[in-house]
PDB file of N, CA and C in Angstrom:
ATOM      1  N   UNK A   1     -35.954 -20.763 -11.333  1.00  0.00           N
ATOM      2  CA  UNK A   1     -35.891 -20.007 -12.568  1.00  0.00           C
ATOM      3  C   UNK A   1     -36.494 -20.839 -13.699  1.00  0.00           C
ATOM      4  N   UNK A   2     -37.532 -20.108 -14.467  1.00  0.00           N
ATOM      5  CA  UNK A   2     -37.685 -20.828 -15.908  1.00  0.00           C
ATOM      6  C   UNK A   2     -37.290 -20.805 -16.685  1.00  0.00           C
ATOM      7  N   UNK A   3     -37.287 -22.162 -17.519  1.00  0.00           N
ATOM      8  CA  UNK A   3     -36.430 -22.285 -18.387  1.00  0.00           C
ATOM      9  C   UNK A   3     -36.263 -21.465 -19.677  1.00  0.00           C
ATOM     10  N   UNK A   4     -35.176 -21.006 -20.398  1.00  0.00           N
ATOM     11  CA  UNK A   4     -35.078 -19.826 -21.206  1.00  0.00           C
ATOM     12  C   UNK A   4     -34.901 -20.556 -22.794  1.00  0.00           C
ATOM     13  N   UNK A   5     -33.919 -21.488 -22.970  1.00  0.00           N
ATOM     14  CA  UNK A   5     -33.880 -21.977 -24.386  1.00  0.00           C
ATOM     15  C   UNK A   5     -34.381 -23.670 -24.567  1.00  0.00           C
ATOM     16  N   UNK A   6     -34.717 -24.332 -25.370  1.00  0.00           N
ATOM     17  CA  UNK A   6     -34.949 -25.320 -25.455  1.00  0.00           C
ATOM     18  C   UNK A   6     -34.225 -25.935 -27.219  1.00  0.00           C
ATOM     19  N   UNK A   7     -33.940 -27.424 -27.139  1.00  0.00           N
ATOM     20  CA  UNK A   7     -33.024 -27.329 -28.324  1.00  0.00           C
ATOM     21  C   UNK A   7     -34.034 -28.804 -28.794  1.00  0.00           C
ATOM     22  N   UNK A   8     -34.289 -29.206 -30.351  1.00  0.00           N
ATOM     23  CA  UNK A   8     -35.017 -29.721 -31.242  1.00  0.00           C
ATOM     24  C   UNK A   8     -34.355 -30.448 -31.906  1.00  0.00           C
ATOM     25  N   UNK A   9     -34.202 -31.488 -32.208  1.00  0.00           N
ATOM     26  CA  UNK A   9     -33.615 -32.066 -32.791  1.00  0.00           C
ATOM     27  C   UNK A   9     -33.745 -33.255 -33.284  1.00  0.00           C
ATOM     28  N   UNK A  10     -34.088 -33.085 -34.958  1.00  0.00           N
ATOM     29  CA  UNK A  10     -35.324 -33.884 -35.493  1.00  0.00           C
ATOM     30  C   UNK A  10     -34.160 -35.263 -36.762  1.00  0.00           C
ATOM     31  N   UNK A  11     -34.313 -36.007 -36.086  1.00  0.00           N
ATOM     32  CA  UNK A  11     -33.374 -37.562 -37.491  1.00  0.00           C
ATOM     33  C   UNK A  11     -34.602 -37.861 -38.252  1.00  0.00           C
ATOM     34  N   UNK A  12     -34.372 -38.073 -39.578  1.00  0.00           N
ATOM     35  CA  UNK A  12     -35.328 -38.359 -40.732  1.00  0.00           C
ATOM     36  C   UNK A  12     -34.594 -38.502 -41.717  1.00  0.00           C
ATOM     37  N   UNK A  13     -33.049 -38.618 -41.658  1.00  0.00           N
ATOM     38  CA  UNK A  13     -32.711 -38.907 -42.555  1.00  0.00           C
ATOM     39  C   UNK A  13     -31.727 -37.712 -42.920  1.00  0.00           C
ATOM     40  N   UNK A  14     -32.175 -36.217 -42.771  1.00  0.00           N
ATOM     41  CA  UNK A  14     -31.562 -35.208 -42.954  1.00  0.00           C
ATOM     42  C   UNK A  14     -30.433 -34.415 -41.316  1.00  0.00           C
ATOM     43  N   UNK A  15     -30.837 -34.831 -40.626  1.00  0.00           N
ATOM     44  CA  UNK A  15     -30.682 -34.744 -39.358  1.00  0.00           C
ATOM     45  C   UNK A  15     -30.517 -33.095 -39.175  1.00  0.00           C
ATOM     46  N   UNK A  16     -31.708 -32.622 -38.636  1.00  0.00           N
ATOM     47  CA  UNK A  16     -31.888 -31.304 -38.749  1.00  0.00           C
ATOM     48  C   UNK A  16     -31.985 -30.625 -37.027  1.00  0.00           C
ATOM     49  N   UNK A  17     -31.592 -29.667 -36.734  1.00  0.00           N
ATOM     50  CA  UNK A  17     -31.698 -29.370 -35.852  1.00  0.00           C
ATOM     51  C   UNK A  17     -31.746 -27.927 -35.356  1.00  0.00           C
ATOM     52  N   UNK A  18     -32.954 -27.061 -34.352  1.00  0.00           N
ATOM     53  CA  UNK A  18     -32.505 -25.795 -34.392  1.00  0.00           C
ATOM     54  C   UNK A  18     -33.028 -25.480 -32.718  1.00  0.00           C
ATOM     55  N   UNK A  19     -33.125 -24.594 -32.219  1.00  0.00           N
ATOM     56  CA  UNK A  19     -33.182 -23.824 -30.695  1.00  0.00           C
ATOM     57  C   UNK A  19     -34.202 -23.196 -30.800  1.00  0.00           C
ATOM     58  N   UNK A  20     -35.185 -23.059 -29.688  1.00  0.00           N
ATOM     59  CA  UNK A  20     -36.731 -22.448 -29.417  1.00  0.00           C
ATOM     60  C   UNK A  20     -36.350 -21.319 -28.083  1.00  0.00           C
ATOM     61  N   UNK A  21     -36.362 -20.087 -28.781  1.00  0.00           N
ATOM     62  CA  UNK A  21     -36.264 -19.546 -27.211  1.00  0.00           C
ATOM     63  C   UNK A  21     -37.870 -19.562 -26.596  1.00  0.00           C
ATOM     64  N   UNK A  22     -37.048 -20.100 -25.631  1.00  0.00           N
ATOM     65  CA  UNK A  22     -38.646 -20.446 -24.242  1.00  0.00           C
ATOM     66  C   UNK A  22     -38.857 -19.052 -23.875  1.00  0.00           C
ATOM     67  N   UNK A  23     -37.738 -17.710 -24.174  1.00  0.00           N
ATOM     68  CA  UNK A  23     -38.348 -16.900 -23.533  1.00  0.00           C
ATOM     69  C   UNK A  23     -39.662 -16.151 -24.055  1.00  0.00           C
ATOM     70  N   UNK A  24     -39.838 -16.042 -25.283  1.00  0.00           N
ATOM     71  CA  UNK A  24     -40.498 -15.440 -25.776  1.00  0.00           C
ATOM     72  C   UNK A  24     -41.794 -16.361 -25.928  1.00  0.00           C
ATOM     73  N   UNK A  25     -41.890 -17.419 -26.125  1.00  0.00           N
ATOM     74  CA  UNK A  25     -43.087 -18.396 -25.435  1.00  0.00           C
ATOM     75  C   UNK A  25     -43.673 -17.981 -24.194  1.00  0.00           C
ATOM     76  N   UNK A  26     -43.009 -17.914 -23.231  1.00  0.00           N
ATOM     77  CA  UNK A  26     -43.394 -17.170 -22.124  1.00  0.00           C
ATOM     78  C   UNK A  26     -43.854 -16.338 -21.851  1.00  0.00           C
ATOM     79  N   UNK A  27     -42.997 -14.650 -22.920  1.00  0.00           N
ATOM     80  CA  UNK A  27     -44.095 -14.015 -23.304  1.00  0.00           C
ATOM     81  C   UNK A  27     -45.439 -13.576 -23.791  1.00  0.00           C
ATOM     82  N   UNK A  28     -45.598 -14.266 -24.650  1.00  0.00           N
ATOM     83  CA  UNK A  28     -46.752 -14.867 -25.690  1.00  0.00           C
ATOM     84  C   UNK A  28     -47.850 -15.663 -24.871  1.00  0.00           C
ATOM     85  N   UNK A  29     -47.762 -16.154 -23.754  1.00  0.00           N
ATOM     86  CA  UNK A  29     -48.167 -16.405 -22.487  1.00  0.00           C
ATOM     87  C   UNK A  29     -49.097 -15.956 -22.098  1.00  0.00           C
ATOM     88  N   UNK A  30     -48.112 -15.121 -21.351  1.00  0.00           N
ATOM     89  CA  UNK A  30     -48.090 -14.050 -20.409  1.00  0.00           C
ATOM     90  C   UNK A  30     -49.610 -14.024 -20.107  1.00  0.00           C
ATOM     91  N   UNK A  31     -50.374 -12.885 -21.599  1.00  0.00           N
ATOM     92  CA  UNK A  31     -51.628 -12.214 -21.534  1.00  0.00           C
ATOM     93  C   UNK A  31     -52.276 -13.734 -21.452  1.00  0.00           C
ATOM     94  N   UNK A  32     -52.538 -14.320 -21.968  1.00  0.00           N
ATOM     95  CA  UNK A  32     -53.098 -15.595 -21.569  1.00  0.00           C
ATOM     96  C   UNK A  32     -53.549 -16.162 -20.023  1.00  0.00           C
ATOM     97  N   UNK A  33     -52.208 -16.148 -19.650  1.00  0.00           N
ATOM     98  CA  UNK A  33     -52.255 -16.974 -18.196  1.00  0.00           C
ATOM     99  C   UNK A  33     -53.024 -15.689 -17.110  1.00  0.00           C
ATOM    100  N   UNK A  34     -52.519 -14.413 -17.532  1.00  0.00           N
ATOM    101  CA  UNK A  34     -52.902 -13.401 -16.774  1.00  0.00           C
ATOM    102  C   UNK A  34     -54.706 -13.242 -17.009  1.00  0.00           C
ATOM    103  N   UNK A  35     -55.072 -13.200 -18.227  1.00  0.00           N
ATOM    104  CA  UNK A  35     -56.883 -13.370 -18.399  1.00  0.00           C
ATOM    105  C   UNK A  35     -57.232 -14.657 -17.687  1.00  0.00           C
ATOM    106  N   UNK A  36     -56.640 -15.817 -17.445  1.00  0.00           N
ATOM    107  CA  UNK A  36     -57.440 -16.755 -16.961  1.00  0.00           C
ATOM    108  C   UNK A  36     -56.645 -17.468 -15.425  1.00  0.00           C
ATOM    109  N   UNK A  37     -56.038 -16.188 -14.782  1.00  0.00           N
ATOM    110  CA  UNK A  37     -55.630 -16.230 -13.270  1.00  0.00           C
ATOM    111  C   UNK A  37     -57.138 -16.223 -12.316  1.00  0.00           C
ATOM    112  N   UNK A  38     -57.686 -15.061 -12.763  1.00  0.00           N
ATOM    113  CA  UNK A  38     -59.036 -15.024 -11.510  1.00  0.00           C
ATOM    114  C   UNK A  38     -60.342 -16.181 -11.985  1.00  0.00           C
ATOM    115  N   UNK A  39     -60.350 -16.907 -12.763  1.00  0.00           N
ATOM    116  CA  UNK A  39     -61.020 -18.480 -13.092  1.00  0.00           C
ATOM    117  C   UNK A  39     -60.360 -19.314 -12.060  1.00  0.00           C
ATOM    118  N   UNK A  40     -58.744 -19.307 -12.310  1.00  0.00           N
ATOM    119  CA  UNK A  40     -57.671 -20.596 -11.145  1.00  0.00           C
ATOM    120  C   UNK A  40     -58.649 -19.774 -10.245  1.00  0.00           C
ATOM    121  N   UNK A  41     -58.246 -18.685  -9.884  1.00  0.00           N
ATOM    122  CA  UNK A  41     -58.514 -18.397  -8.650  1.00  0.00           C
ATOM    123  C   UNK A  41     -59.227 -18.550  -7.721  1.00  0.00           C
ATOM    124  N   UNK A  42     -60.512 -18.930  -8.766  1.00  0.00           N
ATOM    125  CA  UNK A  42     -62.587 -19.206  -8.667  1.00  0.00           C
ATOM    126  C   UNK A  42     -62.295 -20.645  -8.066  1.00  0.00           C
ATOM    127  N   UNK A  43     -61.704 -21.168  -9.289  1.00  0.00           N
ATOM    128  CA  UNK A  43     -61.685 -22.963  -8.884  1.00  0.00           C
ATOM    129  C   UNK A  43     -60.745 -23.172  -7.735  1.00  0.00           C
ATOM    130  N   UNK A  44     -60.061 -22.667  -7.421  1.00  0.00           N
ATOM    131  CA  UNK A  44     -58.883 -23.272  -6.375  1.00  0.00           C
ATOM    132  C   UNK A  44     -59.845 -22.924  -5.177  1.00  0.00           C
ATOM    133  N   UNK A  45     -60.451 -22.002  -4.788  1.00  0.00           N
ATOM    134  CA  UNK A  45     -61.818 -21.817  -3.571  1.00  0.00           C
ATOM    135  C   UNK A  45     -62.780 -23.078  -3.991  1.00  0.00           C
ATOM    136  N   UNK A  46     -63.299 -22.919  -5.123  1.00  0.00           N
ATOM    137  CA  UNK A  46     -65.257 -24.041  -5.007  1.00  0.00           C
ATOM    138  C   UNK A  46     -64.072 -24.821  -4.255  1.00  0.00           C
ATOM    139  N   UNK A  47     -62.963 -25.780  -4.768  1.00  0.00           N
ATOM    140  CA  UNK A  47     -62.582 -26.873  -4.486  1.00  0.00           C
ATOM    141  C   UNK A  47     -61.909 -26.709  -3.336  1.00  0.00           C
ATOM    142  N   UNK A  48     -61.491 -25.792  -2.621  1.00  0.00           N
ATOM    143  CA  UNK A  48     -61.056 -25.612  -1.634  1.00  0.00           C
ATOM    144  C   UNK A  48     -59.701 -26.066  -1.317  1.00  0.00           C
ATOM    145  N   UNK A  49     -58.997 -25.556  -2.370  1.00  0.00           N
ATOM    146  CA  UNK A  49     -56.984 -25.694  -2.268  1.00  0.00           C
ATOM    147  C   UNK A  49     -56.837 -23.850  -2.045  1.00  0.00           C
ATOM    148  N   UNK A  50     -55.970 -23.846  -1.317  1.00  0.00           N
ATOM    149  CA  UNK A  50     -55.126 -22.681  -1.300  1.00  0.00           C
ATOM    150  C   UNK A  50     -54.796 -22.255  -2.611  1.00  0.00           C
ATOM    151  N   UNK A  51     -55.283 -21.043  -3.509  1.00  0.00           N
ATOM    152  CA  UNK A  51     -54.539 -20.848  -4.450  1.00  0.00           C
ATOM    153  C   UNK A  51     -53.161 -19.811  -4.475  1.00  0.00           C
ATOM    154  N   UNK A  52     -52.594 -19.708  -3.193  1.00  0.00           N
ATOM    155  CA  UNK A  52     -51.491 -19.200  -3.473  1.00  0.00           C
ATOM    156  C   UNK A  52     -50.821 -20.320  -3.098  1.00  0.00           C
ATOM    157  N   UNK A  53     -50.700 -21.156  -2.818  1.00  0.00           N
ATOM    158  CA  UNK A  53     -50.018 -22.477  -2.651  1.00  0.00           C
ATOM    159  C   UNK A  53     -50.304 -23.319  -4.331  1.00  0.00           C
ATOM    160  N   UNK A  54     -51.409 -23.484  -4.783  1.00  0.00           N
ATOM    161  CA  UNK A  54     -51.236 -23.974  -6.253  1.00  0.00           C
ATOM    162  C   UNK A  54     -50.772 -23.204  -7.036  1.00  0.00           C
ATOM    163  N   UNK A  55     -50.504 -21.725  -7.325  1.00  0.00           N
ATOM    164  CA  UNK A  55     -49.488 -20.604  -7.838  1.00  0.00           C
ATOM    165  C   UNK A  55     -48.097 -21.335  -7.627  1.00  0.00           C
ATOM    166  N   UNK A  56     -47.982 -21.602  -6.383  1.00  0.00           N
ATOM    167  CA  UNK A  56     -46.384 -21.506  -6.011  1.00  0.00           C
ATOM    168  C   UNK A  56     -46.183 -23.305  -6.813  1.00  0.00           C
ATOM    169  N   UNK A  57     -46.847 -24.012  -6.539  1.00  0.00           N
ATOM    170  CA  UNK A  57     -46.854 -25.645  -7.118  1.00  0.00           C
ATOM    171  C   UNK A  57     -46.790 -25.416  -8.131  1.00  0.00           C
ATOM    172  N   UNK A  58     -47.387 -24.739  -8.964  1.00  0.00           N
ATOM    173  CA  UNK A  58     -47.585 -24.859 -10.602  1.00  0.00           C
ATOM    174  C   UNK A  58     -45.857 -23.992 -11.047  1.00  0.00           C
ATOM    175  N   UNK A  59     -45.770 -22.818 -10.217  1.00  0.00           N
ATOM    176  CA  UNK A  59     -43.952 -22.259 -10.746  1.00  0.00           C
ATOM    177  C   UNK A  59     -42.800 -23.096 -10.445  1.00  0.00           C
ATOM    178  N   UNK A  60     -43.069 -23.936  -9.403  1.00  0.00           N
ATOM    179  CA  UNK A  60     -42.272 -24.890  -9.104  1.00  0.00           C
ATOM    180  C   UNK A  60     -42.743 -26.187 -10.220  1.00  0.00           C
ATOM    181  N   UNK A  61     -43.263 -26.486 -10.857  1.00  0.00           N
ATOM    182  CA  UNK A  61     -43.335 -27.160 -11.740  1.00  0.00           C
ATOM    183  C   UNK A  61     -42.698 -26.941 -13.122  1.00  0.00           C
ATOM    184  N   UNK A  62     -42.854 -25.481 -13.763  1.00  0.00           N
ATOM    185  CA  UNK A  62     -42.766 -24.996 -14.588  1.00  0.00           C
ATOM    186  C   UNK A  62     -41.129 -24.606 -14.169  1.00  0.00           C
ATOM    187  N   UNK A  63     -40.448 -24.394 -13.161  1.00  0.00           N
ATOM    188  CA  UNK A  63     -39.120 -24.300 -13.087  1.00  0.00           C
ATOM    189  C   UNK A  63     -38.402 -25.726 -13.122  1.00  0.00           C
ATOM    190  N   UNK A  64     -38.998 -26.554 -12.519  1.00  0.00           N
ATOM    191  CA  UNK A  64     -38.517 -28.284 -12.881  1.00  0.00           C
ATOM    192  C   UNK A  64     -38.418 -28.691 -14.384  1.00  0.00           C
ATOM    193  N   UNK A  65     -38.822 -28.267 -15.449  1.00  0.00           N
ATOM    194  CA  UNK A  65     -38.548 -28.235 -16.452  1.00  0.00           C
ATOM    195  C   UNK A  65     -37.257 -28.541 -16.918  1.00  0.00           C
ATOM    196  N   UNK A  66     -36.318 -27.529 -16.211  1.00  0.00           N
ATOM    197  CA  UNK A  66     -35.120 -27.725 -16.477  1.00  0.00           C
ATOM    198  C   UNK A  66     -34.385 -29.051 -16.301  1.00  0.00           C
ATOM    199  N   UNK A  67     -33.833 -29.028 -17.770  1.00  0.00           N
ATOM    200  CA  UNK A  67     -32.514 -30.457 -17.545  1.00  0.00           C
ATOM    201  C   UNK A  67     -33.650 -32.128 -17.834  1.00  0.00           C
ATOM    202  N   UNK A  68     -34.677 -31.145 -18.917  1.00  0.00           N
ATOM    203  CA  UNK A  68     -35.559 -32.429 -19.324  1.00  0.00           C
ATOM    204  C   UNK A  68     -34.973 -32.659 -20.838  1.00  0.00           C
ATOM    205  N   UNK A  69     -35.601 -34.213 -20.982  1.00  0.00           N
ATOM    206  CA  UNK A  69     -34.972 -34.387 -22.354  1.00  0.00           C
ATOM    207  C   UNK A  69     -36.224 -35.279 -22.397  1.00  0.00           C
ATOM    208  N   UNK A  70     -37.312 -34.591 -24.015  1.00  0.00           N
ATOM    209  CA  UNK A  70     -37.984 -35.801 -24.051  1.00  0.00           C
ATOM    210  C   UNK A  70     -37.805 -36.641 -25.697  1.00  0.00           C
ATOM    211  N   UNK A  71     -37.911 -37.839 -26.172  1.00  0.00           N
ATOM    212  CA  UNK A  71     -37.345 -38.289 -27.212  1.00  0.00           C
ATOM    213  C   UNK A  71     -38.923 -39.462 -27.479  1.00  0.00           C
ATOM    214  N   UNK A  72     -38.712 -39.268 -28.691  1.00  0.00           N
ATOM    215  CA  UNK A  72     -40.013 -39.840 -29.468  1.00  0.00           C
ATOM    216  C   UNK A  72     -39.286 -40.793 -30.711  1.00  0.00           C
ATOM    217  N   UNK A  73     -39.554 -41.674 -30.814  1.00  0.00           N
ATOM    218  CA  UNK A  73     -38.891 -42.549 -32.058  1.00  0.00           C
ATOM    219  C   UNK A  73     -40.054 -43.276 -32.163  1.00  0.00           C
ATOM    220  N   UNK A  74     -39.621 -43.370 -34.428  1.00  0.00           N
ATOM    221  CA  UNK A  74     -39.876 -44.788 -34.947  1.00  0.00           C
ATOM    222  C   UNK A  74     -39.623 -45.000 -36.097  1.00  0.00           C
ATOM    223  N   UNK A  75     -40.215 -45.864 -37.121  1.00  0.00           N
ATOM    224  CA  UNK A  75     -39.087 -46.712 -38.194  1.00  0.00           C
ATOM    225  C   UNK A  75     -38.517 -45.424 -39.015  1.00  0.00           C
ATOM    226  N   UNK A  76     -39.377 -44.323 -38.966  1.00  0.00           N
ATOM    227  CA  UNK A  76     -39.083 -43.108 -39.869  1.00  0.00           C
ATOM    228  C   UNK A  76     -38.309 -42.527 -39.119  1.00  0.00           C
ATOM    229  N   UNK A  77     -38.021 -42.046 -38.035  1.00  0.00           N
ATOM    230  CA  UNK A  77     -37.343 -40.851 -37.424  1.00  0.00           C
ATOM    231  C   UNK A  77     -37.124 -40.852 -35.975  1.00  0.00           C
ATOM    232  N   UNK A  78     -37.165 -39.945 -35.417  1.00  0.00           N
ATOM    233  CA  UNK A  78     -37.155 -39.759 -34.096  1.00  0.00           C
ATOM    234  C   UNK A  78     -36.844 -38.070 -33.909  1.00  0.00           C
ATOM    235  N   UNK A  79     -37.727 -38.024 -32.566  1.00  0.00           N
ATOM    236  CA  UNK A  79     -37.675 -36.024 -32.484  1.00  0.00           C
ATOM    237  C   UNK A  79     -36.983 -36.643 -30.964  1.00  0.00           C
ATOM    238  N   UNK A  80     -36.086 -35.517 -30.487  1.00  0.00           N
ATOM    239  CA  UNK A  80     -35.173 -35.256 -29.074  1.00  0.00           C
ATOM    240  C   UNK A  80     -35.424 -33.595 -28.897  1.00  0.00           C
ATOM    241  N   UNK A  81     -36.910 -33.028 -27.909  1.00  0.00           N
ATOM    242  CA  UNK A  81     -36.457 -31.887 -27.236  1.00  0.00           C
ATOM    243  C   UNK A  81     -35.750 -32.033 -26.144  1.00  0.00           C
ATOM    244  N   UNK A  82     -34.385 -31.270 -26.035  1.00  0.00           N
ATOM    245  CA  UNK A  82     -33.841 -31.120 -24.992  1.00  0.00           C
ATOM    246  C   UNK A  82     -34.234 -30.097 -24.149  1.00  0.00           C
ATOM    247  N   UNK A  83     -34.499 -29.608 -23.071  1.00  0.00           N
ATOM    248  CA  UNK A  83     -34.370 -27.946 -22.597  1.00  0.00           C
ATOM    249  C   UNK A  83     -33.215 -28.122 -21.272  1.00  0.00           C
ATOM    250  N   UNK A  84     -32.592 -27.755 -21.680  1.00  0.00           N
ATOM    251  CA  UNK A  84     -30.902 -27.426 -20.790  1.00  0.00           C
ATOM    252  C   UNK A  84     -31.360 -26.935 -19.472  1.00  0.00           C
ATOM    253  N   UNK A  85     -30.170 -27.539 -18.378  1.00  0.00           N
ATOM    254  CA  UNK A  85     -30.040 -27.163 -16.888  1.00  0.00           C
ATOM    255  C   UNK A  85     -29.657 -25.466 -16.898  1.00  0.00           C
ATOM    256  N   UNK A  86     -28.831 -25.090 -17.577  1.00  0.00           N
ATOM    257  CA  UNK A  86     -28.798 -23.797 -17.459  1.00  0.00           C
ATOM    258  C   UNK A  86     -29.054 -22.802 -18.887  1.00  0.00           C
ATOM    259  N   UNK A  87     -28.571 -21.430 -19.128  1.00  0.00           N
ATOM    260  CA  UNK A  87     -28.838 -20.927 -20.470  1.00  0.00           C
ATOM    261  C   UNK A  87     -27.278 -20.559 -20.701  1.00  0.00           C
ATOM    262  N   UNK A  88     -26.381 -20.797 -20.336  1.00  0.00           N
ATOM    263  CA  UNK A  88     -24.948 -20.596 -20.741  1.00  0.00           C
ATOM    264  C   UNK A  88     -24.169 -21.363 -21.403  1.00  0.00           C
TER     265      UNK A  88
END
């Protein structure tokens, strides 16, 4: 399953913090990934990978997402996206 909310959370002094729904990113997507499926599709043949096997690698990537935390610091601040193991 992909991930649905992701949480932001920015120190600078004010310590501010708010939630990104991933779902609607996803949406917003969507038409994107769908116009430039039959290009993967082109390249995954010249190069000769299975592209229903790099489909399935790339959703299994994009579902590993979950239960990441990435954190950026320095003398000014520091940003922490979290995106949570589950959406409950």
């Amino acid at each position: 399953m992909i991930p649905i909310t992701s949480t932001v959370r920015i120190r600078d002094g004010q310590g501010r913090g708010f939630w990104i729904p991933l779902f609607l990113v996803w949406l917003l997507l969507l038409p994107i990934v769908l116009l430039l499926l039959p290009l993967a599709f082109l390249a995954c043949l010249v190069v000769r990978v299975n592209p229903f096997r790099a489909l399935s690698v790339f959703g299994q990537i994009i579902g590993a997402l979950r239960g990441t935390d990435i954190q950026v610091e320095d003398a000014a601040g520091s940003v922490l996206v979290h995106i949570p193991r589950s959406f409950v």
